[in-house]
N, C-alpha and C. Protein backbone atom coordinates (compact mmCIF):
# COMPACT_ATOMS: atom_id res chain seq x y z
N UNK A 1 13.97 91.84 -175.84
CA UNK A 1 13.41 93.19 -175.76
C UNK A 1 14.44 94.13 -175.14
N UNK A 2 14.72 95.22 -175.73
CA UNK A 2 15.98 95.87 -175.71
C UNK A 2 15.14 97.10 -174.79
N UNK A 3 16.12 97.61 -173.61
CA UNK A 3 15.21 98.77 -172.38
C UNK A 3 15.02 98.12 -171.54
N UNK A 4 13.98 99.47 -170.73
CA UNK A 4 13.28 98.74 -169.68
C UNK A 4 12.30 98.12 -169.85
N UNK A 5 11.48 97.11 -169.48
CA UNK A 5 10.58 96.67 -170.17
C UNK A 5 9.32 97.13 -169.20
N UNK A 6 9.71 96.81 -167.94
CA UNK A 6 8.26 97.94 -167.23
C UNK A 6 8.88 99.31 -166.81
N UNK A 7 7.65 100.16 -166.91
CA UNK A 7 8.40 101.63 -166.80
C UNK A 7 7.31 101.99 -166.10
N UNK A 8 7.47 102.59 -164.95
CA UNK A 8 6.67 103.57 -164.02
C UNK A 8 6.71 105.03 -165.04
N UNK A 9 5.13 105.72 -165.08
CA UNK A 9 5.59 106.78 -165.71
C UNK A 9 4.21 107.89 -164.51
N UNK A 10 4.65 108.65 -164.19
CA UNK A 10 4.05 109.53 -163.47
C UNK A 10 3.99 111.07 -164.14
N UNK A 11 2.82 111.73 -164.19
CA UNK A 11 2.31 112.82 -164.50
C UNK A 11 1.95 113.52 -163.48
N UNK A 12 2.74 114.84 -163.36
CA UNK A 12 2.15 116.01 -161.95
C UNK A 12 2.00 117.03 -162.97
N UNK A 13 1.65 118.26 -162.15
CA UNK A 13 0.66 119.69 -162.46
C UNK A 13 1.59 120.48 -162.76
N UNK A 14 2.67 120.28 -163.89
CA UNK A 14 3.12 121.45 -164.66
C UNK A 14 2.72 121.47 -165.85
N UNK A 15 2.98 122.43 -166.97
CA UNK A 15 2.58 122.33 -167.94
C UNK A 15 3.27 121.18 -168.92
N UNK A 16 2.68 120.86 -169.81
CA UNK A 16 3.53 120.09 -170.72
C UNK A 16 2.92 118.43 -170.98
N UNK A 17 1.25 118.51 -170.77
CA UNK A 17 1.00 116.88 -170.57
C UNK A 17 0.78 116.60 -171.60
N UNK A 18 1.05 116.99 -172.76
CA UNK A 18 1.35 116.46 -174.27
C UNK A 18 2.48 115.00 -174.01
N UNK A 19 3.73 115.33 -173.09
CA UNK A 19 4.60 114.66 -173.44
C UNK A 19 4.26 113.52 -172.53
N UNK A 20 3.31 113.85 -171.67
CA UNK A 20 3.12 113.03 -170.51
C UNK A 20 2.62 111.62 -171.49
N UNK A 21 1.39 111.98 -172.49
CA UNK A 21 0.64 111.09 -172.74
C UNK A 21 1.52 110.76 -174.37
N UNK A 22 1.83 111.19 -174.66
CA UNK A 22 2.75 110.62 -176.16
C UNK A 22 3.90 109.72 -176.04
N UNK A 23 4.88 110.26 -174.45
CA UNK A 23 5.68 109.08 -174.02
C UNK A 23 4.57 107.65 -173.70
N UNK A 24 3.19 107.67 -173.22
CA UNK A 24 2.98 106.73 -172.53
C UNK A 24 1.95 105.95 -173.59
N UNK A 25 1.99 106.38 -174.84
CA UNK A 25 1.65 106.10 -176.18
C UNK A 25 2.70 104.95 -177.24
N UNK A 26 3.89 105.79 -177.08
CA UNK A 26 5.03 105.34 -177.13
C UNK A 26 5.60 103.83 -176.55
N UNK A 27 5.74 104.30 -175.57
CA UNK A 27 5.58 103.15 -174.48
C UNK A 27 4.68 101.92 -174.62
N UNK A 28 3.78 102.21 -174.74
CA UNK A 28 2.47 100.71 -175.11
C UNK A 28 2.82 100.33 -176.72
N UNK A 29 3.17 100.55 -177.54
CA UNK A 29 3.47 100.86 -178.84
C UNK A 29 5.11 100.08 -179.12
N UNK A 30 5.56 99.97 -177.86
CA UNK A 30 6.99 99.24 -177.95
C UNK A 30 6.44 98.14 -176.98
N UNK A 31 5.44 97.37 -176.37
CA UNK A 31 5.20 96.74 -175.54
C UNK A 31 5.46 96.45 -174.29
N UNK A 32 5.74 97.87 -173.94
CA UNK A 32 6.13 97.85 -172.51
C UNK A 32 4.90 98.08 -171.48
N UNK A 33 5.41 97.18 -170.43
CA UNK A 33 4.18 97.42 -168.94
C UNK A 33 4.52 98.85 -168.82
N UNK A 34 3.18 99.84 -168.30
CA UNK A 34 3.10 100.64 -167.96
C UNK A 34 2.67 101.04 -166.70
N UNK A 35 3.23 101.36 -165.05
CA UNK A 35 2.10 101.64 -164.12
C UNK A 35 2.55 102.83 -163.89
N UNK A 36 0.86 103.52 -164.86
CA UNK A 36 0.32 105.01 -164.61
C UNK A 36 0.37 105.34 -162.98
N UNK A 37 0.59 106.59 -163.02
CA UNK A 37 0.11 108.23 -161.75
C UNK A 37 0.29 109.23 -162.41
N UNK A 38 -0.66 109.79 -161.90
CA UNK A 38 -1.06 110.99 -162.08
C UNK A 38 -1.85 111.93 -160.99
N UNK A 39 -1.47 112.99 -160.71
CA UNK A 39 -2.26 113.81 -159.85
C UNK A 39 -2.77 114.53 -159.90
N UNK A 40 -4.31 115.04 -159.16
CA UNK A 40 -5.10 115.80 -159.58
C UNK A 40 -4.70 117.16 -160.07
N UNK A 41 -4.03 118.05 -159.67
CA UNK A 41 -3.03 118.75 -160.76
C UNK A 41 -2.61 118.57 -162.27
N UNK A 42 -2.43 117.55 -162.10
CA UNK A 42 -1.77 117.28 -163.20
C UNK A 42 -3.25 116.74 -164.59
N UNK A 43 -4.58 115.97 -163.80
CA UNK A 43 -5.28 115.64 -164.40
C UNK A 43 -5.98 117.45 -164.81
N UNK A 44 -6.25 118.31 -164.19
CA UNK A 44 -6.61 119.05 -164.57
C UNK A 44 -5.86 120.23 -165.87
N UNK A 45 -4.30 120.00 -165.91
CA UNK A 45 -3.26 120.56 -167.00
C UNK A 45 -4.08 119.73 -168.12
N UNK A 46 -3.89 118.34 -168.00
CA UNK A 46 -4.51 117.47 -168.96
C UNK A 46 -5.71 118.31 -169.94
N UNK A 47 -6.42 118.63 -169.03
CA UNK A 47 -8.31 118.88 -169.77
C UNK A 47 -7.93 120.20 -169.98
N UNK A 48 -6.98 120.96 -169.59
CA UNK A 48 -6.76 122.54 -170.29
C UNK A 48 -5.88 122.44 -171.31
N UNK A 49 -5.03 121.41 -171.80
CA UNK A 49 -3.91 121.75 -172.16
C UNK A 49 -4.37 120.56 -173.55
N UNK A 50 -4.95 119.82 -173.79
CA UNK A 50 -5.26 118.58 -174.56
C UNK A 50 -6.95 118.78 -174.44
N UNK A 51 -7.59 117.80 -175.74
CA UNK A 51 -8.56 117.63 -175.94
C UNK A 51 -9.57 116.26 -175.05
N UNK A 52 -8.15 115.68 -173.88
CA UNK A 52 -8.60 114.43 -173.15
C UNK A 52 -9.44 114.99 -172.00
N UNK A 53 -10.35 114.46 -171.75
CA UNK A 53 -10.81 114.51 -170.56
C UNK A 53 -10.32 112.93 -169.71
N UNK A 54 -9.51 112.80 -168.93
CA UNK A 54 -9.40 111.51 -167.98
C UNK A 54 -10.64 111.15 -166.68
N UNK A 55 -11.05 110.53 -167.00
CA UNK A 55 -11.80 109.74 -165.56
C UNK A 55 -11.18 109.94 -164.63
N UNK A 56 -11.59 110.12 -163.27
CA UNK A 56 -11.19 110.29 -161.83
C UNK A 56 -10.80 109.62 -160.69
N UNK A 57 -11.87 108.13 -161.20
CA UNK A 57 -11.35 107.28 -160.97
C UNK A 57 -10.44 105.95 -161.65
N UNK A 58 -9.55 105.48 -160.53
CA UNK A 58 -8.30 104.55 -161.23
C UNK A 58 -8.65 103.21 -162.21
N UNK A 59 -9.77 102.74 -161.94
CA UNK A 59 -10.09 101.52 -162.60
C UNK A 59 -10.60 102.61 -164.00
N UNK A 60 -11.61 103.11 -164.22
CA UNK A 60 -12.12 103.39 -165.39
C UNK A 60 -10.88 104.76 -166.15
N UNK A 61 -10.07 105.06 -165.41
CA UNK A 61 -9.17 105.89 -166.26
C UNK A 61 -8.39 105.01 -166.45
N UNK A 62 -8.05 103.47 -166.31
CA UNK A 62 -6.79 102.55 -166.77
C UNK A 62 -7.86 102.33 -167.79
N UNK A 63 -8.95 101.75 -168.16
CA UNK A 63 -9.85 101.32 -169.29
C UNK A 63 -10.01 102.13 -170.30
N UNK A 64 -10.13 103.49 -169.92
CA UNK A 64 -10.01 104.79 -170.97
C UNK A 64 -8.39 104.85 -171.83
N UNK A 65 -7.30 104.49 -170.74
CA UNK A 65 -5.89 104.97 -171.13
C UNK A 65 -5.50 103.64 -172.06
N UNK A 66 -6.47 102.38 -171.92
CA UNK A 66 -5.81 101.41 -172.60
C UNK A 66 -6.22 101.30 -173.86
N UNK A 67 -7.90 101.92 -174.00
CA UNK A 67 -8.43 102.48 -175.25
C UNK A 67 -7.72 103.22 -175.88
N UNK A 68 -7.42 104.50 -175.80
CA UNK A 68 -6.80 105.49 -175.89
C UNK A 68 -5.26 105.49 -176.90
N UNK A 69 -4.68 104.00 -176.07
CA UNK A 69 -3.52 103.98 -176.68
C UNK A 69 -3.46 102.20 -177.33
N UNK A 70 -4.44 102.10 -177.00
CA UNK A 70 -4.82 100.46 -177.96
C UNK A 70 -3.86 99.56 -177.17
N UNK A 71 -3.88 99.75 -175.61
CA UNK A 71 -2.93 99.06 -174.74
C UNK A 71 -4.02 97.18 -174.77
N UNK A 72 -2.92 96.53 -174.46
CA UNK A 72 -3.70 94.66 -174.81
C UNK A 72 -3.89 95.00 -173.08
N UNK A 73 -4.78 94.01 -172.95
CA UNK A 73 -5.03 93.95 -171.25
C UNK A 73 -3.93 93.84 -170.31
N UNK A 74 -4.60 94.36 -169.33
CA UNK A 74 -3.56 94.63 -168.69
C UNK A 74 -2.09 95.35 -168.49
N UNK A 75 -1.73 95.77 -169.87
CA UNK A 75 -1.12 96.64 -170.29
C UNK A 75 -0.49 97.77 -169.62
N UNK A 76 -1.55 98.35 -169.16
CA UNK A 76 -1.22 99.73 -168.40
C UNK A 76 -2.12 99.58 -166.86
N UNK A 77 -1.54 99.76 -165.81
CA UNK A 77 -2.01 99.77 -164.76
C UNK A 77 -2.20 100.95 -163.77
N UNK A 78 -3.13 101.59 -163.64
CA UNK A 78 -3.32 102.79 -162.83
C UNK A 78 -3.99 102.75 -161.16
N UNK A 79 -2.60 103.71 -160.95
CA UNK A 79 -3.25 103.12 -158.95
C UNK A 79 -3.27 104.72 -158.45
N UNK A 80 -4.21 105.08 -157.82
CA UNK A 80 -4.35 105.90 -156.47
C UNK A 80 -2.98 106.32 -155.87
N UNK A 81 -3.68 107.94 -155.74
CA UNK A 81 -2.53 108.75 -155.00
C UNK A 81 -2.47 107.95 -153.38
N UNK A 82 -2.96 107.15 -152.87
CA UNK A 82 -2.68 106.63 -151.48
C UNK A 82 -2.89 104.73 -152.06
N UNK A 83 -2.34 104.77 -153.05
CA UNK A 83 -2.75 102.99 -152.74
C UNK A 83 -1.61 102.91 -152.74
N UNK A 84 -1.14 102.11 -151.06
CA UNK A 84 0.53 102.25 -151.00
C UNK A 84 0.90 100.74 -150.89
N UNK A 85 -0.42 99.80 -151.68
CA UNK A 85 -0.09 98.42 -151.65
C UNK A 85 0.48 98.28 -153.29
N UNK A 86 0.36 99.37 -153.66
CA UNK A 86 0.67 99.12 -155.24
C UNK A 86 2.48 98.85 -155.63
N UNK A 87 2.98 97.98 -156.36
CA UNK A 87 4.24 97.23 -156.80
C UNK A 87 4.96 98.92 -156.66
N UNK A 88 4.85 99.58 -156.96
CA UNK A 88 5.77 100.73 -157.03
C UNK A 88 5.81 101.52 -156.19
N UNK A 89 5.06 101.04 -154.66
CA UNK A 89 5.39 101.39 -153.45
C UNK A 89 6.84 100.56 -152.78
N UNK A 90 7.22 99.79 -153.70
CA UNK A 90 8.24 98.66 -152.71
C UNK A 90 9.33 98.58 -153.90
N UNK A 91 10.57 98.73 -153.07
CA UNK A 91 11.29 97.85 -154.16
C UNK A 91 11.62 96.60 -154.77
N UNK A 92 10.76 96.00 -154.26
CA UNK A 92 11.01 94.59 -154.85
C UNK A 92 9.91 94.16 -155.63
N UNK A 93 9.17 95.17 -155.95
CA UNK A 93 7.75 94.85 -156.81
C UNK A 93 8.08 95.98 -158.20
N UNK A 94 8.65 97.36 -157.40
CA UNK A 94 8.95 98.53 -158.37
C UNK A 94 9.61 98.51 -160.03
N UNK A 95 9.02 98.18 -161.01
CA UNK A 95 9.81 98.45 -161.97
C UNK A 95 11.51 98.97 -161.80
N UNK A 96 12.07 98.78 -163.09
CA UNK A 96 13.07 99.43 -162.91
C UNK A 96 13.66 100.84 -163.66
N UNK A 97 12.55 101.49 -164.00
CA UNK A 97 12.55 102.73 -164.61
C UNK A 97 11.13 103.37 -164.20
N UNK A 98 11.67 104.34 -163.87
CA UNK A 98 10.35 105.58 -163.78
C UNK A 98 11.03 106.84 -163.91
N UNK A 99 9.69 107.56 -164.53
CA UNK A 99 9.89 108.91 -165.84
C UNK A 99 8.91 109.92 -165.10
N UNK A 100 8.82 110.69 -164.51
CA UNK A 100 7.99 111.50 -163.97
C UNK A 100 7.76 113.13 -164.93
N UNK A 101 7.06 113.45 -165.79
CA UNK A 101 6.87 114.40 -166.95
C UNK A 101 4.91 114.43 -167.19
N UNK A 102 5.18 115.32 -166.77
CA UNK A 102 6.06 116.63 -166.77
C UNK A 102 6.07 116.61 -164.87
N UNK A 103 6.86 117.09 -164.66
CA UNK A 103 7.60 117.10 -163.41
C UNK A 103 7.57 118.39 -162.85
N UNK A 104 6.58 119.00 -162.18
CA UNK A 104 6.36 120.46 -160.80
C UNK A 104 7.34 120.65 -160.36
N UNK A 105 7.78 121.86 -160.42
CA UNK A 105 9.01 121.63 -159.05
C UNK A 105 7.86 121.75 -157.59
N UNK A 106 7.09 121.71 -157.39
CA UNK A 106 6.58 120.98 -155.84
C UNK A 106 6.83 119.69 -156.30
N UNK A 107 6.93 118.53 -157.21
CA UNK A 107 6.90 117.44 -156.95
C UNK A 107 8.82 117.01 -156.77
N UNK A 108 9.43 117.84 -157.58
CA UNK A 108 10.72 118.32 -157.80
C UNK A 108 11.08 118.27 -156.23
N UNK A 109 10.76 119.24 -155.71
CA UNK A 109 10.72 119.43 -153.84
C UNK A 109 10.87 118.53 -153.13
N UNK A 110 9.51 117.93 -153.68
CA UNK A 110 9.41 116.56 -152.48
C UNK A 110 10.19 115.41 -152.45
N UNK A 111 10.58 115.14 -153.86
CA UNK A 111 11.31 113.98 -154.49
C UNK A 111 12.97 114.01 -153.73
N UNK A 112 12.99 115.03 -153.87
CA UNK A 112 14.63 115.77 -153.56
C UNK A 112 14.78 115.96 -151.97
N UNK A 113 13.95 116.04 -151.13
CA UNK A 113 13.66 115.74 -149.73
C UNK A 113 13.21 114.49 -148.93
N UNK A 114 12.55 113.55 -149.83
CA UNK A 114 12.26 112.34 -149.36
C UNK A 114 10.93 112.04 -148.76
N UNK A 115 10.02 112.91 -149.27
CA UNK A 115 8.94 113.57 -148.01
C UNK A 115 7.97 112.71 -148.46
N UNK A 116 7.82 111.75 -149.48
CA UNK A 116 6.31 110.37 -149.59
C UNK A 116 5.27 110.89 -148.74
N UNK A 117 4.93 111.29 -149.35
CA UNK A 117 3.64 111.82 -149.07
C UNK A 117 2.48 111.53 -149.89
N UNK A 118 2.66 111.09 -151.19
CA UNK A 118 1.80 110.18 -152.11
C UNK A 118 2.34 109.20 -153.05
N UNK A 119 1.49 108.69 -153.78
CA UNK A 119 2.22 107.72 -154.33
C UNK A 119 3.59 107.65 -155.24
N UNK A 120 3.31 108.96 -155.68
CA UNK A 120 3.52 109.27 -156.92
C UNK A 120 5.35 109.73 -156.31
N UNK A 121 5.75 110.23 -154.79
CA UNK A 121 6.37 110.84 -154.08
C UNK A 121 7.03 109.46 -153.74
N UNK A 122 6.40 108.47 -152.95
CA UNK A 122 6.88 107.13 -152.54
C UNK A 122 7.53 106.42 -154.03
N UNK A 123 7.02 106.31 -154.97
CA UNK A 123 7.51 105.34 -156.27
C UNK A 123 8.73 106.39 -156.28
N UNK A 124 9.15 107.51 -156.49
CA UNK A 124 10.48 108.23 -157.22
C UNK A 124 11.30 107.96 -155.73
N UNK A 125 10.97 107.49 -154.54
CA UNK A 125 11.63 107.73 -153.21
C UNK A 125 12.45 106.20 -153.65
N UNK A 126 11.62 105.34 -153.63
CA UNK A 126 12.07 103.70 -154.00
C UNK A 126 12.70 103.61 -155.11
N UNK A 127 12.41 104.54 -156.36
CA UNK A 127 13.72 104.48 -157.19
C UNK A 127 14.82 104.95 -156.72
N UNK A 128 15.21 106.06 -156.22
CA UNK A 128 16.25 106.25 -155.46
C UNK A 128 17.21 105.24 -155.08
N UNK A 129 16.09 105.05 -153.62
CA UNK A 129 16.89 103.82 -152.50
C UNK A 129 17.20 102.70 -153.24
N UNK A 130 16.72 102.24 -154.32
CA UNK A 130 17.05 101.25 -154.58
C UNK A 130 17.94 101.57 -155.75
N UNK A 131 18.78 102.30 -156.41
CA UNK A 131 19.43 102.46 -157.29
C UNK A 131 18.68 102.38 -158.81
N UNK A 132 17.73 102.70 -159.06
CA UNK A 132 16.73 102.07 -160.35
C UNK A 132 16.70 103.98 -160.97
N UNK A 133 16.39 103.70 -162.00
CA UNK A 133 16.72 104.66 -163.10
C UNK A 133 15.39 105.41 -163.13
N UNK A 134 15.57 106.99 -162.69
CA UNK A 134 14.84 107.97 -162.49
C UNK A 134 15.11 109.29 -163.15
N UNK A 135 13.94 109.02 -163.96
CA UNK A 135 13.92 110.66 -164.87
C UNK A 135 12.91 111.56 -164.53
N UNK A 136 13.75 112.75 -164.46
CA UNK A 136 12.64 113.75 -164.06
C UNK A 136 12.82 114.84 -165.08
N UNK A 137 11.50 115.19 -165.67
CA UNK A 137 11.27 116.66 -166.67
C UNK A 137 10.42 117.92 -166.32
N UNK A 138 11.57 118.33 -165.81
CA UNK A 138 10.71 119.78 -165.63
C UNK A 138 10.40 120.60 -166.27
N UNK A 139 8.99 121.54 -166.21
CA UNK A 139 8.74 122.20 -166.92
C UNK A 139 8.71 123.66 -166.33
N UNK A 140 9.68 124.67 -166.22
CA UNK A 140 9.67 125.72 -165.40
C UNK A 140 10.08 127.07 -166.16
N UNK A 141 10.20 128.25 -166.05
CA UNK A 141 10.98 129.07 -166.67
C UNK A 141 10.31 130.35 -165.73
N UNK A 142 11.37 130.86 -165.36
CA UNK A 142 12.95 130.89 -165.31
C UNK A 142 12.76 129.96 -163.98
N UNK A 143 14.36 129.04 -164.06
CA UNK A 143 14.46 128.23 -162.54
C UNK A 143 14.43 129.19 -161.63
N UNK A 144 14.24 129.09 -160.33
CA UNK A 144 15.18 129.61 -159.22
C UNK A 144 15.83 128.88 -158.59
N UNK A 145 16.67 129.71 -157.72
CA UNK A 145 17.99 129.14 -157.26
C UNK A 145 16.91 127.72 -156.61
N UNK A 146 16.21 127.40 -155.59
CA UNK A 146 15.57 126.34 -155.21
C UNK A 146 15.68 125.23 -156.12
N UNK A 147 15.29 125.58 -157.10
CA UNK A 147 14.78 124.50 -158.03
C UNK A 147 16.06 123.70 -158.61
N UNK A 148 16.80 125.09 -158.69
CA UNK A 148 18.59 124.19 -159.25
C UNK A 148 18.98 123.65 -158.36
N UNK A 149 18.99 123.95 -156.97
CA UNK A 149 19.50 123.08 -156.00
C UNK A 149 18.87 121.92 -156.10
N UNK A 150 17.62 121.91 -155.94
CA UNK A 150 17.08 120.04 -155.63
C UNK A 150 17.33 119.82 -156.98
N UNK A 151 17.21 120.17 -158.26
CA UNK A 151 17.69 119.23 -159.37
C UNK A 151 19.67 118.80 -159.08
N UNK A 152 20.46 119.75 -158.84
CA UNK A 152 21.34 119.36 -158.71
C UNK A 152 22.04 118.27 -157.48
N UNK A 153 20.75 118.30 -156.55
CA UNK A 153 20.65 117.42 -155.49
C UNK A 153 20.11 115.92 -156.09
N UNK A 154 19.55 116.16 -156.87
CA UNK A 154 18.71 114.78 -157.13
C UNK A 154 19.78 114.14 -158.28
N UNK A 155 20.68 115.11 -159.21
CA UNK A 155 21.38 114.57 -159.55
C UNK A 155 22.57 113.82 -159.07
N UNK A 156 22.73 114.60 -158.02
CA UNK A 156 23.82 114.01 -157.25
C UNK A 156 23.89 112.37 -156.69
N UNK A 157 22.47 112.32 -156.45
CA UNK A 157 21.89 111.12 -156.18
C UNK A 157 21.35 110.16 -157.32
N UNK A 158 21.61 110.69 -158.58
CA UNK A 158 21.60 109.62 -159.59
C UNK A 158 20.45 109.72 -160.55
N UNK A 159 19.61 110.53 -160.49
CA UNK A 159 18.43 110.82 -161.02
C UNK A 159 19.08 111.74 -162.47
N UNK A 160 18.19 111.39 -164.12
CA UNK A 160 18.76 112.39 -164.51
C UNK A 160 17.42 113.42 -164.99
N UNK A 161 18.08 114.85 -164.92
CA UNK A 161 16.76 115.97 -165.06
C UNK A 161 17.32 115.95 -166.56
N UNK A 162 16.32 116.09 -166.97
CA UNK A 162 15.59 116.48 -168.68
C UNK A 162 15.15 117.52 -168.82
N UNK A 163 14.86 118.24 -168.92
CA UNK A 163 14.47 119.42 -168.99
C UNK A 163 13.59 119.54 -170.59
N UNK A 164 12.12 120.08 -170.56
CA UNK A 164 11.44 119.70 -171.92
C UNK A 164 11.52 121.16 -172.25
N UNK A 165 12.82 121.17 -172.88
CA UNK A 165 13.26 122.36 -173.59
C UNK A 165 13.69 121.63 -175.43
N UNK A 166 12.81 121.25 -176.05
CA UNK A 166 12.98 120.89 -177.53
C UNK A 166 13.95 121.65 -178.28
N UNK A 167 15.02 120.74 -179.04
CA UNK A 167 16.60 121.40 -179.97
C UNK A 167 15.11 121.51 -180.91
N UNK A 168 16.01 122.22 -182.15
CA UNK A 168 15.37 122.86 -182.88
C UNK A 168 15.98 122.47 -184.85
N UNK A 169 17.40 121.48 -184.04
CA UNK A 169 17.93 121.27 -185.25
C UNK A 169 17.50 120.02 -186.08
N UNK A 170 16.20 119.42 -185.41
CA UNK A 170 15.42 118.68 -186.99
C UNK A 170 14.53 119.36 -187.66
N UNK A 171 14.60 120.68 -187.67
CA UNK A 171 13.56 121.55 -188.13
C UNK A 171 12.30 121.24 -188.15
N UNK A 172 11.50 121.42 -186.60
CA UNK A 172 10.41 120.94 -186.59
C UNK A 172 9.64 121.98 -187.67
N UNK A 173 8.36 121.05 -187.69
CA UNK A 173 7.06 121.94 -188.79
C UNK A 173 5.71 122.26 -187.89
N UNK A 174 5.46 120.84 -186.65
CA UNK A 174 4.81 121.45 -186.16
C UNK A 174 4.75 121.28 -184.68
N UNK A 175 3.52 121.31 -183.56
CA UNK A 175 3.82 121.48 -182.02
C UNK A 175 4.15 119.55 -182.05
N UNK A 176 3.60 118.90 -182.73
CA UNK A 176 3.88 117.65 -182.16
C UNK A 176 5.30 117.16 -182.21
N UNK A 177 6.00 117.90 -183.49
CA UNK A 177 7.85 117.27 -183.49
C UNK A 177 8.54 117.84 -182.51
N UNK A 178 8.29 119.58 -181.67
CA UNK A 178 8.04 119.42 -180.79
C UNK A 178 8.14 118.37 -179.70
N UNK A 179 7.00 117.87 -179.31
CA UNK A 179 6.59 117.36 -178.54
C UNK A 179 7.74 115.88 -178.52
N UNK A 180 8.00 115.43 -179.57
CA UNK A 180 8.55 114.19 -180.13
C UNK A 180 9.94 113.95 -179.61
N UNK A 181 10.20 115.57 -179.79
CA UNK A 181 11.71 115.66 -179.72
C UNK A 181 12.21 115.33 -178.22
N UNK A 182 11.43 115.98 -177.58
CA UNK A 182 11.50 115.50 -175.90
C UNK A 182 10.82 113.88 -175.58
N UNK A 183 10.27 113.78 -175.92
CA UNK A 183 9.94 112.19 -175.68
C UNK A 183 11.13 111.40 -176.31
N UNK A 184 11.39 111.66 -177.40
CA UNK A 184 12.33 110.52 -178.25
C UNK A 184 13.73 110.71 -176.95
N UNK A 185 14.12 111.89 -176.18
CA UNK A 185 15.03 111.95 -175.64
C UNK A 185 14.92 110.80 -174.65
N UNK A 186 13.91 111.10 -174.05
CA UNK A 186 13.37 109.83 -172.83
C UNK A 186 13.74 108.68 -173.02
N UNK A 187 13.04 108.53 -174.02
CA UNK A 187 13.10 106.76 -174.67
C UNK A 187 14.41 106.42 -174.93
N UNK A 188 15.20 107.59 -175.72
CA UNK A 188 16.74 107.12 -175.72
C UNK A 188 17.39 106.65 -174.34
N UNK A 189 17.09 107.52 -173.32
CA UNK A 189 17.45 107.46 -171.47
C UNK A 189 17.12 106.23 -171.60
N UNK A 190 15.83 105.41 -171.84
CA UNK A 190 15.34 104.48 -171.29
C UNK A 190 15.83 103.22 -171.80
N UNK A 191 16.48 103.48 -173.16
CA UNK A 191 16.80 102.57 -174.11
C UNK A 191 16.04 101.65 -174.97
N UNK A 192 14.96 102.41 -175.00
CA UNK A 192 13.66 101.82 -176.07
C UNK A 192 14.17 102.42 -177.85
N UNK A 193 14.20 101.85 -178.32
CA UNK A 193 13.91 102.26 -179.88
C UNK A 193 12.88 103.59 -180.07
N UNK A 194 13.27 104.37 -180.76
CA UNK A 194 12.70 105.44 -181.61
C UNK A 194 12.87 105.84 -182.92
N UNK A 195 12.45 105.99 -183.74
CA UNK A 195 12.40 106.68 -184.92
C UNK A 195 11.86 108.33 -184.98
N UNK A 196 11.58 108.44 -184.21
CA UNK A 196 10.91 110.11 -184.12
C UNK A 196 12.16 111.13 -184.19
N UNK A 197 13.14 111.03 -183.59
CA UNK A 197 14.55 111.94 -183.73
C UNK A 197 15.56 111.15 -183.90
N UNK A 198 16.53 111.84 -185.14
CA UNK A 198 17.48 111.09 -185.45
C UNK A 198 18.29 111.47 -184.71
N UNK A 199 19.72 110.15 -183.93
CA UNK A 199 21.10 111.10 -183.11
C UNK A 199 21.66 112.14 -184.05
N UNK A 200 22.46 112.84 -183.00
CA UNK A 200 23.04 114.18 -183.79
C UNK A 200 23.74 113.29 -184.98
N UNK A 201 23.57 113.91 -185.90
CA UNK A 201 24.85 113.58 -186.98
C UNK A 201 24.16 112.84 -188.20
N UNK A 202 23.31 112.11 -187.66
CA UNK A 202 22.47 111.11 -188.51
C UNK A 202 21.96 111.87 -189.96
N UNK A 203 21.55 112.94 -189.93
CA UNK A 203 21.12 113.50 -190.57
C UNK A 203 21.86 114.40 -191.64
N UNK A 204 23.02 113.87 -191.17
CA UNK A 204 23.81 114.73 -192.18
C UNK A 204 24.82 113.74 -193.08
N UNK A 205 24.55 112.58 -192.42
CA UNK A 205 25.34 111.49 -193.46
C UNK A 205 25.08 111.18 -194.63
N UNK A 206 25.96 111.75 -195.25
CA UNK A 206 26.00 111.45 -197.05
C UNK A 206 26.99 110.33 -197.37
N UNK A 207 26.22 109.62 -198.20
CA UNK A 207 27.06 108.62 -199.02
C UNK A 207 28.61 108.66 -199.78
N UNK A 208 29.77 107.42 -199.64
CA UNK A 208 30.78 107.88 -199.86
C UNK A 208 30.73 107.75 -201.35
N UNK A 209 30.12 107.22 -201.85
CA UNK A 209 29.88 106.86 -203.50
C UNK A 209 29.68 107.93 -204.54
């Protein structure tokens, strides 16, 4: 199995939870472990922004999310903004990839300061410290200077920012290629297989015959 094979994927309260839930679609769909977060912020973008309503609580929103995406048991695992016994509180339990998208700059803030203050804050702190592969997608416009600093801080420290700003040169048709185009980027980061966007160039290769 080529990637990461478990992937922490965390959802906060910016706009953009299309990509939140199509990467984590994606993801079950290539057979990868998934352990869900999400924050109440972010569950409420969800129900304005999509036709999902998520459960509130963690056991029956992992049963909904595994429906949802036809995850096999156990599949996808969802823990509480304070369950700090959960594998992706520690590094030695933590996956070795986590994707945080759409990504607040308050969560942006905290990540970039060290400030664990929830779960979701502690799992991107332990990717850090432990050298493990951390993507963050923000969804902002226009940055301010703040926001470039802690992204350029967090890069400094090894994290890479994504930014879910969709190219335009597969000529999408509609919001989901869109949507695709930024996920397929992820998955490339992550080193999972995609078919949803071809690399640059792909698309223009003609036969020498």
């Amino acid at each position: 199995m080529a990637g990461a094979e478990r992937v922490t994927l965390a959802m906060t309260g910016a706009s953009g939870a299309q990509y939140g839930l199509r990467l984590l679609d994606c993801l079950v769909q290539e057979d990868r472990e998934v352990h869900f977060l999400i924050s109440k912020a972010a569950q409420l973008v969800v129900a304005t922004e999509t036709d999902v309503t998520l459960p509130s609580k963690p056991q029956a929103m992992q049963a909904f999310l595994s429906e949802y995406t036809g995850a096999a048991p156990g599949q996808i695992r969802v823990y509480g903004k304070e369950d700090w016994m959960a594998p992706v509180a520690s590094g030695s339990g933590a996956p070795s990839a986590m994707v945080v998208v759409p990504c607040s700059t308050g969560t942006l803030s905290a990540i970039a300061t060290g400030a664990c203050n929830n779960l979701i804050e502690r799992a991107a702190d332990v990717a850090l410290k432990e050298r493990r592969q951390l993507i963050l997608v923000p969804r902002e416009a226009p940055f301010s200077s703040i926001h470039l600093e802690n992204m350029l801080k967090l890069s400094n420290l090894g994290a890479v920012i994504l930014p879910a700003a969709p190219g335009f040169y597969h000529q999408p048709q509609t919001i989901d290629d869109l949507v695709d185009f930024v996920v397929a980027r992820i998955l490339n980061q992550l080193g999972i297989p995609q078919d949803m966007l071809p690399r640059w160039g792909e698309h223009h290769l003609v036969s020498d015959e």
